[in-house]
Each structure stands twice: as C-alpha cells, then as structure tokens.
Protein backbone atom coordinates (compact mmCIF):
# COMPACT_ATOMS: atom_id res chain seq x y z
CA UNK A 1 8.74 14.63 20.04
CA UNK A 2 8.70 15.31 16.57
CA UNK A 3 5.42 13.83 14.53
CA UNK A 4 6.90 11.95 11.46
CA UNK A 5 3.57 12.08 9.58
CA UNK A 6 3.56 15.69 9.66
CA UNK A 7 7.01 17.30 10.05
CA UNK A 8 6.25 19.63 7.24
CA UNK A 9 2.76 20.11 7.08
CA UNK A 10 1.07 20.63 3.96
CA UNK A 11 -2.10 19.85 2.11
CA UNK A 12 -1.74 17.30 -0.06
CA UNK A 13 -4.00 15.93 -2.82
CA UNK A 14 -3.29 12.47 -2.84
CA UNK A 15 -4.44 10.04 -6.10
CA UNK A 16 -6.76 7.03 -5.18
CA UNK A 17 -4.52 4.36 -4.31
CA UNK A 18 -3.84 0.91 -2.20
CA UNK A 19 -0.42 -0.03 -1.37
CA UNK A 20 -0.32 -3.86 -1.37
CA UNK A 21 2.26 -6.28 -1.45
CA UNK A 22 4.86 -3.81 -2.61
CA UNK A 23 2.79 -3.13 -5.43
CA UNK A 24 0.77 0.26 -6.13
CA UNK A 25 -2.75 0.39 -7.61
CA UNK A 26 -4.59 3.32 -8.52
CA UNK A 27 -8.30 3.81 -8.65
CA UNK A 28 -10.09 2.97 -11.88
CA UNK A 29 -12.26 5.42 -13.11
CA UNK A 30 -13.03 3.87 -16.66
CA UNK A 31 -14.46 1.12 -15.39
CA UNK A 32 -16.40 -0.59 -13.24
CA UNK A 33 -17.42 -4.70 -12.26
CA UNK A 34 -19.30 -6.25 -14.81
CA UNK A 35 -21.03 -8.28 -11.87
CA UNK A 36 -20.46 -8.93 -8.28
CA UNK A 37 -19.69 -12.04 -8.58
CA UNK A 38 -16.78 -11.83 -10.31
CA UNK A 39 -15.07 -10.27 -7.08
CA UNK A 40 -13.48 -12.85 -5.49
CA UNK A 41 -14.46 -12.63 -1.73
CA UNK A 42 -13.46 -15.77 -0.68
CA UNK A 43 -10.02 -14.67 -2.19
CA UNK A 44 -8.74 -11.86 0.51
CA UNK A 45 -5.70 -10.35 -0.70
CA UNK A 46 -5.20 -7.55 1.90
CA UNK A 47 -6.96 -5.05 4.12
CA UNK A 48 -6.25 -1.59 4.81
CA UNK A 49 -4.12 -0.64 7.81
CA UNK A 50 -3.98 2.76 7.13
CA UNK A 51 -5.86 5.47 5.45
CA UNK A 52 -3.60 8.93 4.56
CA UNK A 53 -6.11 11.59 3.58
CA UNK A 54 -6.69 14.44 6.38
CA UNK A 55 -3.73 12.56 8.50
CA UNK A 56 -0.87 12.78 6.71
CA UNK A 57 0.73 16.31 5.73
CA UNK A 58 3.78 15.43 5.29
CA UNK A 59 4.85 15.55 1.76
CA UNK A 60 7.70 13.36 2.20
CA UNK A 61 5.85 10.23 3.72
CA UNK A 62 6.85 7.50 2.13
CA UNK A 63 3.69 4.90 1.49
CA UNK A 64 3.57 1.48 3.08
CA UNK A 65 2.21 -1.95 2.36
CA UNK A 66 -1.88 -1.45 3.66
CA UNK A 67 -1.75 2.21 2.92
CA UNK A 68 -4.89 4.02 0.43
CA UNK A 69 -5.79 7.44 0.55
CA UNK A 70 -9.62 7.02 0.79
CA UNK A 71 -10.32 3.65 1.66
CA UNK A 72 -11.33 3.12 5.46
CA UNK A 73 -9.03 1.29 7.75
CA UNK A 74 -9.97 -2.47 7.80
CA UNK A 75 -11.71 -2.35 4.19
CA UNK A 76 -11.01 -6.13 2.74
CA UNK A 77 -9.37 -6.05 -0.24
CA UNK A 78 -10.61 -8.94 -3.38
CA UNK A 79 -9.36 -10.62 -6.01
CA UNK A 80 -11.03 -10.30 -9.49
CA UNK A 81 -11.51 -13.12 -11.57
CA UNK A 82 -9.34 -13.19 -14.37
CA UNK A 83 -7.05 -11.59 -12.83
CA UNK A 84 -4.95 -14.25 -10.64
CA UNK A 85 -1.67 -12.03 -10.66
CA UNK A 86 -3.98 -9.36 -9.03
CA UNK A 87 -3.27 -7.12 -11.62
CA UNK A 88 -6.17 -5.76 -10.55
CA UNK A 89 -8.26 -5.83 -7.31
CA UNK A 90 -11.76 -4.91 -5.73
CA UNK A 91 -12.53 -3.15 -2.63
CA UNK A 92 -15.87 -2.99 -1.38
CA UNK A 93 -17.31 0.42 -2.11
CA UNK A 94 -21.33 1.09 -1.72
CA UNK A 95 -20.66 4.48 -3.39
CA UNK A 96 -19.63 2.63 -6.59
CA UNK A 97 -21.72 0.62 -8.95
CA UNK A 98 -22.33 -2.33 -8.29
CA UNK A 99 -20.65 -2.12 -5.03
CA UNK A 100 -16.97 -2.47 -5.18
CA UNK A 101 -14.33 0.14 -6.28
CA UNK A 102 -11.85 -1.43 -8.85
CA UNK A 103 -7.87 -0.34 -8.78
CA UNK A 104 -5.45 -0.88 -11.00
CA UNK A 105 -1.70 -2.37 -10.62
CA UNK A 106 0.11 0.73 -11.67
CA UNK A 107 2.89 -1.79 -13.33
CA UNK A 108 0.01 -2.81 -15.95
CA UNK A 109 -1.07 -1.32 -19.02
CA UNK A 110 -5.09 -1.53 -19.06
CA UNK A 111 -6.78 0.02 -22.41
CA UNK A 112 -10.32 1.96 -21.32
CA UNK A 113 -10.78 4.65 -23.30
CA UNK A 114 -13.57 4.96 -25.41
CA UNK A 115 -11.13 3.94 -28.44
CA UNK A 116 -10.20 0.58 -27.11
CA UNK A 117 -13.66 -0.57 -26.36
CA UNK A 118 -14.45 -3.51 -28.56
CA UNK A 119 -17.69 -2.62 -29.90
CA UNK A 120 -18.49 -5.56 -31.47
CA UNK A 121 -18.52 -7.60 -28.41
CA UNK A 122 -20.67 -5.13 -26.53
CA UNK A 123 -23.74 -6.54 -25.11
CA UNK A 124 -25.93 -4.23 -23.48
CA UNK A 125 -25.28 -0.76 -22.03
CA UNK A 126 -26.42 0.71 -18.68
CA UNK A 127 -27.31 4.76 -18.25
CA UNK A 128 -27.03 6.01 -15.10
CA UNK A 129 -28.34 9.50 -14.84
CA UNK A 130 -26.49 11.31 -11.91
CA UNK A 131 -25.02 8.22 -10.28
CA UNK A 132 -22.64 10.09 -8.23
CA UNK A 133 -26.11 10.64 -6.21
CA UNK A 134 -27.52 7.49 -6.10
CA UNK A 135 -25.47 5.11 -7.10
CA UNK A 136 -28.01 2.14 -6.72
CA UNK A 137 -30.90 3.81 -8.97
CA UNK A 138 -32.35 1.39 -11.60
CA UNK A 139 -30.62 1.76 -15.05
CA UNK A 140 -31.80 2.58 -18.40
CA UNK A 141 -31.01 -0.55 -20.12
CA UNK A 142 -29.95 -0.62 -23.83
CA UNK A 143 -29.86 -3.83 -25.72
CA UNK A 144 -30.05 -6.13 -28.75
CA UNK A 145 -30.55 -4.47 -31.67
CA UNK A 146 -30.37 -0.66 -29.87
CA UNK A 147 -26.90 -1.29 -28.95
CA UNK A 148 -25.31 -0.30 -32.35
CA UNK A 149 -27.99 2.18 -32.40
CA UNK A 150 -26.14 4.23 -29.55
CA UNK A 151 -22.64 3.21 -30.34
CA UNK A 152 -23.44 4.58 -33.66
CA UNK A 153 -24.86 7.92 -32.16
CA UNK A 154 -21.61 7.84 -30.28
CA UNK A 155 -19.24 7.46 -33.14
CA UNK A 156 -21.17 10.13 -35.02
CA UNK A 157 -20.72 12.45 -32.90
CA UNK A 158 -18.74 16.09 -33.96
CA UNK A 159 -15.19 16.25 -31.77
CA UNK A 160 -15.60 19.92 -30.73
CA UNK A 161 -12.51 21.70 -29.31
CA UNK A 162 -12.54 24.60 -26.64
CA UNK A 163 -16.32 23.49 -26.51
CA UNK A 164 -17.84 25.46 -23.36
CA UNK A 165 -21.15 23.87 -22.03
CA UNK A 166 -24.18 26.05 -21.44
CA UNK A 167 -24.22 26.84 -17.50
CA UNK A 168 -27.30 29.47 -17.49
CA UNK A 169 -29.64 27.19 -16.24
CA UNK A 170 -27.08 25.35 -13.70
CA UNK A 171 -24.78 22.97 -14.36
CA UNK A 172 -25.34 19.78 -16.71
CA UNK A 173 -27.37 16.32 -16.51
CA UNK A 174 -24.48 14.01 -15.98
CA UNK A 175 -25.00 10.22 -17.38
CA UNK A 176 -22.81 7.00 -17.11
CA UNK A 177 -22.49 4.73 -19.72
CA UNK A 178 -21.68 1.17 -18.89
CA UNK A 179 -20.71 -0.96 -22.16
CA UNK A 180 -20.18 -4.73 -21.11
CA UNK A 181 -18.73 -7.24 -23.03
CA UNK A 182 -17.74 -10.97 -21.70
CA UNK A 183 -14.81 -9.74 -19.55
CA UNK A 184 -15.07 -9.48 -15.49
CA UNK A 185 -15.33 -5.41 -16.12
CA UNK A 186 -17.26 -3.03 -17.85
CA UNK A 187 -16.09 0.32 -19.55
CA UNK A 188 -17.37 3.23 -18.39
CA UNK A 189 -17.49 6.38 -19.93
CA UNK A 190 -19.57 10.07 -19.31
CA UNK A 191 -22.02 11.55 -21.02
CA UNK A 192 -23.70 15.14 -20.21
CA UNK A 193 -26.30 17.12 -21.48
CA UNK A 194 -26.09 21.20 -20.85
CA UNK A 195 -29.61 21.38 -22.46
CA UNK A 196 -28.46 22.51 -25.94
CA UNK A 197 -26.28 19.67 -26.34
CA UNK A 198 -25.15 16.30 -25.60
CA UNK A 199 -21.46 15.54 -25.25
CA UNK A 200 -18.92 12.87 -23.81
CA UNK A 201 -15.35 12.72 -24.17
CA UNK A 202 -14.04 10.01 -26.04
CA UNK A 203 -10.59 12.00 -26.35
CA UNK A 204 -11.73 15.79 -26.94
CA UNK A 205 -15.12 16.96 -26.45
CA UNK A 206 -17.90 15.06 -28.74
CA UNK A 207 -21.29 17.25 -29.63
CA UNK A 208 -23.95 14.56 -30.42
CA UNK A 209 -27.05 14.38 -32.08
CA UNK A 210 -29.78 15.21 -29.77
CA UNK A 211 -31.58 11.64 -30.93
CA UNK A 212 -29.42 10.16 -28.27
CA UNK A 213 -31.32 11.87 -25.61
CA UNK A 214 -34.53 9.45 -26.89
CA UNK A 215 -33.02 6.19 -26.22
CA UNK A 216 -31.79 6.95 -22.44
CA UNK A 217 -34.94 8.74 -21.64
C-alpha cells in the first residue's frame, strides 16, 4: 500500500506555520509578546493535530486544518488580545521569550521592520545577549531617558553594504532588542557584535558606534 505522505520522498524545508481554520499563519520572527498576559488562554482557538517536519516527504502534501511544521502535536493554540479576528495567534513556546511563539495570518499585512517601529511611543527596551541559549536570562533593561539614547545610536548608525563580519576569533555576540510600545507585541530586532563592530539590520547592514556597546553592558 502506497504511503500518501511520502510517495515521492524528498527533504523538504518547510516555513514555520499553523494551519487553522482554513487560514495559514506563519511564524513571527520580528516580534515577540509584550506580556503574557495578553495571550488569551482562556480563549482556545485550536490545537495541533499534526506536526509535518521529519514525517512528511512528500512535496505534494497538501496542508490541513491542525497542521504546523514545528509545533508538537496537541500544542493549544491562543488568542491575542487585540486581535479578535485572530489575525494573529500564540502558541505556547518555552524556547521563545516570554513563553509563547507568535504567528501571523498570512492574509494580513503586519509592519515590523525596524522602519515601522514608532519610536516615539517606545517605552523601554530589553537586550538579550544570546537568547537563542537561554531564552529566560534576565534582560538588560533600557529606559526613560536612555531610550532615545539607543534609538538614536541606532538611527546613527552607517548602512554598510557587502559588510563581512570579523570571524577570526569565532563567530559574533548575538543580542535581541525588544522595543515595546502600548500594543499586545513588541518589535524585535538583532544586534551583533564581531568585536570590531556593532551591527543590526534595519534593511542592509548598519555599522554602529561602539558607544552602544556601554549601555547593554
């Protein structure tokens, strides 16, 4: 009998998705939950039924309702507050700040780039140094006054193209930057440091002013 998730077998690199209600959401990656408790866990929208990476290989597998790539089967699936159309969702995640992966109805335009943060509303900011280790490590918190400080530093910086980062003494010191304003999400943006230089990306490669390295130190 002929195996319909892997008639033609393949490796496939699957994007971070959920299928839910006929709708498909991708993985946010430029942002995160401004809190926890603006994940609506009383409000279950879904659960996963079915998780696709290292099972399916075949390429023409058509996604169903309950289906992500990485999520674990039974993973509950939130609504966000502000969000009531669940243009956007939560799934609990304890590899993700805060603790719950954000995705992204793929029918709705969401502005995160470092452009369409509104600066002016921005709070405080979080650095995490090398989150993708320990995600739950305490913060360097920037606030009040500082906060234009390092947006400033930011916006400063010298867009660099073809930059290459220094790799002789192993690869870079990788930061988060968390910028919250009063909505139920956070931007989030990367900053590195090869030890000559510190750079993020806020649409080509930035070189900043070393300064910066003072205020999330």
């Amino acid at each position: 009998m002929t195996n319909p998730l892997n008639t033609t077998s393949t490796i496939i690199d699957w994007v971070d998705f959920v299928k839910l209600n006929n709708k498909s959401y991708t993985g946010v990656h430029e942002a995160v939950i401004a809190d926890p408790a603006f994940v609506l866990t009383q409000q279950r929208v879904g659960t996963v039924k079915f998780k696709v990476d290292d099972v399916v290989t075949n390429s023409n597998y058509q996604t169903k309702d309950g289906d992500a790539a990485f999520l674990e089967i039974g993973t509950p699936l939130y609504e966000v507050q502000g969000f009531p159309d669940h243009s956007m969702i939560a799934a609990k995640d304890e590899q993700s700040l805060h603790g719950y992966k954000l995705f992204k109805d793929d029918s709705v335009k969401l502005n995160l780039n470092y452009k369409d943060i509104p600066k002016q509303q921005v709070t405080r900011i979080e650095i995490y140094k090398n989150s993708f280790k320990n995600p739950n490590s305490e913060p360097k918190i920037i606030e009040g006054k500082q906060v234009k400080s390092f947006i400033a530093l930011l916006d400063e910086g010298k867009i660099t193209q073809n930059y290459q980062p220094d790799m002789s003494k192993g690869d870079p010191t990788f930061y988060d930057m968390i910028f919250y304003t009063d909505k139920p999400y956070a931007y989030k943006q990367n900053l590195q440091d090869d030890g000559m230089n510190f750079y993020f990306y806020p649409w080509n490669v930035s070189i900043l002013s070393r300064d910066i390295g003072k205020m999330i130190e």
